[in-house]
C-alpha atoms as a PDB file:
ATOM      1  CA  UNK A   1      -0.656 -25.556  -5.958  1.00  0.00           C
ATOM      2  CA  UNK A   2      -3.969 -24.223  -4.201  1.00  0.00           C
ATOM      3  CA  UNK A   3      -2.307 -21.312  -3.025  1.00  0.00           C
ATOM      4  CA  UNK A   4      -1.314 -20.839  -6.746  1.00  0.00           C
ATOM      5  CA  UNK A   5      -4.733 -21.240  -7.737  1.00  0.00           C
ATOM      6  CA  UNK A   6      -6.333 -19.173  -4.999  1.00  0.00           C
ATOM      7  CA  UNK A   7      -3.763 -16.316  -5.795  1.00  0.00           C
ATOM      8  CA  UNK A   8      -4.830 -15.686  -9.179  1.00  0.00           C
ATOM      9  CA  UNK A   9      -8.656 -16.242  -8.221  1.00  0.00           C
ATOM     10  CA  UNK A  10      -8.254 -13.606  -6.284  1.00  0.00           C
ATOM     11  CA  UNK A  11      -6.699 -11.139  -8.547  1.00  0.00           C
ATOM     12  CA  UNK A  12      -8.767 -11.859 -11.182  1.00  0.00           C
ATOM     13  CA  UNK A  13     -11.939 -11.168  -8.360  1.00  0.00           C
ATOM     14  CA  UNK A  14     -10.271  -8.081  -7.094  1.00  0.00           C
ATOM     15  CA  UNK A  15      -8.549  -6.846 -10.129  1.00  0.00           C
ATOM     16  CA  UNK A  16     -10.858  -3.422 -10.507  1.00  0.00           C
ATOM     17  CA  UNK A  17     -10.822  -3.470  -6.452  1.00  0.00           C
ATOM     18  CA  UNK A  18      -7.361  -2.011  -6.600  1.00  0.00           C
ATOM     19  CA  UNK A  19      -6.144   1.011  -7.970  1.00  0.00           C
ATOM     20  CA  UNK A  20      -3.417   0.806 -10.422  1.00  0.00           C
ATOM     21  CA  UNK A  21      -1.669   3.943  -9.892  1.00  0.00           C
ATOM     22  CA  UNK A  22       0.420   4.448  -6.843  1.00  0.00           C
ATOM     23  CA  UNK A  23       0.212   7.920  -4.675  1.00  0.00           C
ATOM     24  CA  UNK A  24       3.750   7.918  -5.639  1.00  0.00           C
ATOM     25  CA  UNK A  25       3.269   8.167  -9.264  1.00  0.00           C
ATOM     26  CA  UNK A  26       1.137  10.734  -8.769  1.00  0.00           C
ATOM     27  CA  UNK A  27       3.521  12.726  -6.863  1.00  0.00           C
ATOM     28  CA  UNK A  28       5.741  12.346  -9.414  1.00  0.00           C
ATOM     29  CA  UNK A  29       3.386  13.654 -12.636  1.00  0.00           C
ATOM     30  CA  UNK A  30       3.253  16.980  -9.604  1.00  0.00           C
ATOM     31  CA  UNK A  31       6.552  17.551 -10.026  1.00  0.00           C
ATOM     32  CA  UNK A  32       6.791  16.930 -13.729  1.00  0.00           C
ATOM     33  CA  UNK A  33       4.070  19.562 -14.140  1.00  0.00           C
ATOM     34  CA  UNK A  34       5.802  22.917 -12.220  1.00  0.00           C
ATOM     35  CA  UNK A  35       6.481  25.513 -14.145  1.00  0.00           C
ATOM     36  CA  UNK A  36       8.822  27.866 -12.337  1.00  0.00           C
ATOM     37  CA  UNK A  37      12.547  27.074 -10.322  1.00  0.00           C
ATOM     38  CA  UNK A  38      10.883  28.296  -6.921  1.00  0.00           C
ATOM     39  CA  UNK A  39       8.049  25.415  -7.626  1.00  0.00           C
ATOM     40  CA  UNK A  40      10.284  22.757  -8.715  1.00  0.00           C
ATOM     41  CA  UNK A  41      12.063  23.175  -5.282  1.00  0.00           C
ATOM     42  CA  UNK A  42      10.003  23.202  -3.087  1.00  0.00           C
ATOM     43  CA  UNK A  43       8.386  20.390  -4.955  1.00  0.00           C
ATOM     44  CA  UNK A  44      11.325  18.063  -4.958  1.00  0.00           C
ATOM     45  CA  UNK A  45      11.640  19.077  -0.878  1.00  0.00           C
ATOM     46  CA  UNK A  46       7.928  17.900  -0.454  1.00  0.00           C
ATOM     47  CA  UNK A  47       8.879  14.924  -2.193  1.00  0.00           C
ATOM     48  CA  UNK A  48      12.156  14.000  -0.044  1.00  0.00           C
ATOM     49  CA  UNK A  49       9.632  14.548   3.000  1.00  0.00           C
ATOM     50  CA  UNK A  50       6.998  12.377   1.600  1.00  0.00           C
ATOM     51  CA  UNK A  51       9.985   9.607   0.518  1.00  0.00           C
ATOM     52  CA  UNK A  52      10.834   9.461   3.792  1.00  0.00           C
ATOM     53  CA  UNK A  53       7.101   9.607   5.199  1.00  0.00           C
ATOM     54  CA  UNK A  54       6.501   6.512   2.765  1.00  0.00           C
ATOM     55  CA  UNK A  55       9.232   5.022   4.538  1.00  0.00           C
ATOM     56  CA  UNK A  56       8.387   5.363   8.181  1.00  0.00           C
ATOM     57  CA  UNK A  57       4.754   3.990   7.373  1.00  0.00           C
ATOM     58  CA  UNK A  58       5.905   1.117   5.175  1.00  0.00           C
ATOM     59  CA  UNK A  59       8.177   0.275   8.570  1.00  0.00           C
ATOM     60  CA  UNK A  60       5.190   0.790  10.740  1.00  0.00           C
ATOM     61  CA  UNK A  61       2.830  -1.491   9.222  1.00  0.00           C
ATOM     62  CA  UNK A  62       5.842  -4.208   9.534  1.00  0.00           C
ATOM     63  CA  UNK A  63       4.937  -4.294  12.817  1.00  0.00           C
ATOM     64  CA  UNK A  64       1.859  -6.217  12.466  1.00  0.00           C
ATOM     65  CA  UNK A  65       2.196  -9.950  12.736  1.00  0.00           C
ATOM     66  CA  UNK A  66       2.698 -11.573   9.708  1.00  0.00           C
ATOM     67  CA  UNK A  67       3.457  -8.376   7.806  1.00  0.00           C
ATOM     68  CA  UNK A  68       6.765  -8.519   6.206  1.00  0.00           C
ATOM     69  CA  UNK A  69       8.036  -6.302   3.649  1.00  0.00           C
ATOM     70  CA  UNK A  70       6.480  -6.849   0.833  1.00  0.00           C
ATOM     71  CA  UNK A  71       2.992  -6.986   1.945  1.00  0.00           C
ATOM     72  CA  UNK A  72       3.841  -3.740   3.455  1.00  0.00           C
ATOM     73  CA  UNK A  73       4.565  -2.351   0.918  1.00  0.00           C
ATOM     74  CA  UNK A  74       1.965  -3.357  -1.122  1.00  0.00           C
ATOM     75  CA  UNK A  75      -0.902  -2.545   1.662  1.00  0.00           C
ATOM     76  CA  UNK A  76       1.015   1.049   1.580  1.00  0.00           C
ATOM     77  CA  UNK A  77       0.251   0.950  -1.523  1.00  0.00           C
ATOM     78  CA  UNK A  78      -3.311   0.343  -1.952  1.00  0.00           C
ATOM     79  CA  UNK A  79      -3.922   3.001   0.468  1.00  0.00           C
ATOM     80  CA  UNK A  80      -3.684   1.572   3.727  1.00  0.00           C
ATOM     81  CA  UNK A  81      -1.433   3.861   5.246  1.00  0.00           C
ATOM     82  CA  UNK A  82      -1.819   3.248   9.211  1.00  0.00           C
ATOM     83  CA  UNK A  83      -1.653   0.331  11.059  1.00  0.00           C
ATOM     84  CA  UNK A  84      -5.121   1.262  12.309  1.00  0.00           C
ATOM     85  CA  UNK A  85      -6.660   1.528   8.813  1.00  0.00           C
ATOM     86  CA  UNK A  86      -5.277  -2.137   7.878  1.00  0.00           C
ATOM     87  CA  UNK A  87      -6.813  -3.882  11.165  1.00  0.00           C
ATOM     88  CA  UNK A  88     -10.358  -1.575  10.579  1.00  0.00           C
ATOM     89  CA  UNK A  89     -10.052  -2.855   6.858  1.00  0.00           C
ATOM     90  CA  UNK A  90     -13.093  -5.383   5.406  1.00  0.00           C
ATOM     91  CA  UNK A  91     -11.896  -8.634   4.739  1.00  0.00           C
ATOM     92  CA  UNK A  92     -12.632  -8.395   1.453  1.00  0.00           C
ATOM     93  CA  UNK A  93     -10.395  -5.175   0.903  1.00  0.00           C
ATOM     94  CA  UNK A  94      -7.486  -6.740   2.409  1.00  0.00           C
ATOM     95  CA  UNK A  95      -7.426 -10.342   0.170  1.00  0.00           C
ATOM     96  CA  UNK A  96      -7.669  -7.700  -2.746  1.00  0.00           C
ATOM     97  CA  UNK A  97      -4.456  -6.457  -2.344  1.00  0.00           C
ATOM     98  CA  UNK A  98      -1.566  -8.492  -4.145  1.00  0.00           C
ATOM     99  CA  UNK A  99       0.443 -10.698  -1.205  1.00  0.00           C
ATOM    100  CA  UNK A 100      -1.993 -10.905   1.484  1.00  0.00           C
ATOM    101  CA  UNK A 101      -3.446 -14.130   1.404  1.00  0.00           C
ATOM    102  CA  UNK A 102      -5.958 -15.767   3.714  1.00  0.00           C
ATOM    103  CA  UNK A 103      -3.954 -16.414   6.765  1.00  0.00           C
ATOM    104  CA  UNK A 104      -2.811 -13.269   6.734  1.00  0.00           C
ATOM    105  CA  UNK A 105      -5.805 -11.883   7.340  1.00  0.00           C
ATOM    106  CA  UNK A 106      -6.729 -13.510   9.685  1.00  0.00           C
ATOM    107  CA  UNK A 107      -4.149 -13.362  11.574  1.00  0.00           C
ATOM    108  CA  UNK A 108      -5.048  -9.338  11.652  1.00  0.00           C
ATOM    109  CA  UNK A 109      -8.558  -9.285  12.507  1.00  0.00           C
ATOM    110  CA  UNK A 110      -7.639 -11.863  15.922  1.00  0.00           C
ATOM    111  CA  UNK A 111      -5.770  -7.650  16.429  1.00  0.00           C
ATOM    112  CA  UNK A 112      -9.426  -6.290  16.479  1.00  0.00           C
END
């Protein structure tokens, strides 16, 4: 029931903390926006790459204790994209990003 609570403190806190849009949906609106065959190509390559980039960092950051997959995924996307940029992160950053709570954190910056 605290945890409940806490959880939506914290979103309402952090709510303009954390961007909205994903880098993925931008990537997409990049795609959208070619004009020519030759762009939309090597566009949709770049993309594949990047898919699979997303990927292999989403898997990285899994690594970290008490990271699973879905607070990977949602560090990934809030922009921490290394493992290195999530243990250099403020405290504050971290709680604002939806499925981290407090022992979470914590149990990253015992990693610094």
């Amino acid at each position: 029931m605290i945890s409940k609570f806490l959880s939506k403190l914290k979103s309402i806190l952090f709510k303009s903390a954390v961007s909205t849009e994903t880098p993925l949906k931008k990537e997409k609106k990049v795609t959208k926006s070619a004009k020519t065959s030759k762009t939309k190509s090597k566009s949709k390559t770049k993309s594949k790459t990047k898919t699979v980039n997303t990927k292999k960092n989403i898997e990285t950051l899994t690594t970290l204790p008490g990271v699973g997959a879905k607070s990977a995924k949602a560090l990934y996307e809030a922009g921490f994209k290394t493992t290195k940029a999530v243990i250099a992160a403020d405290e504050k950053d971290l709680l604002a990003v939806s499925g981290v709570g407090i022992n979470l954190v914590k149990k990253l910056k015992k990693l610094k």
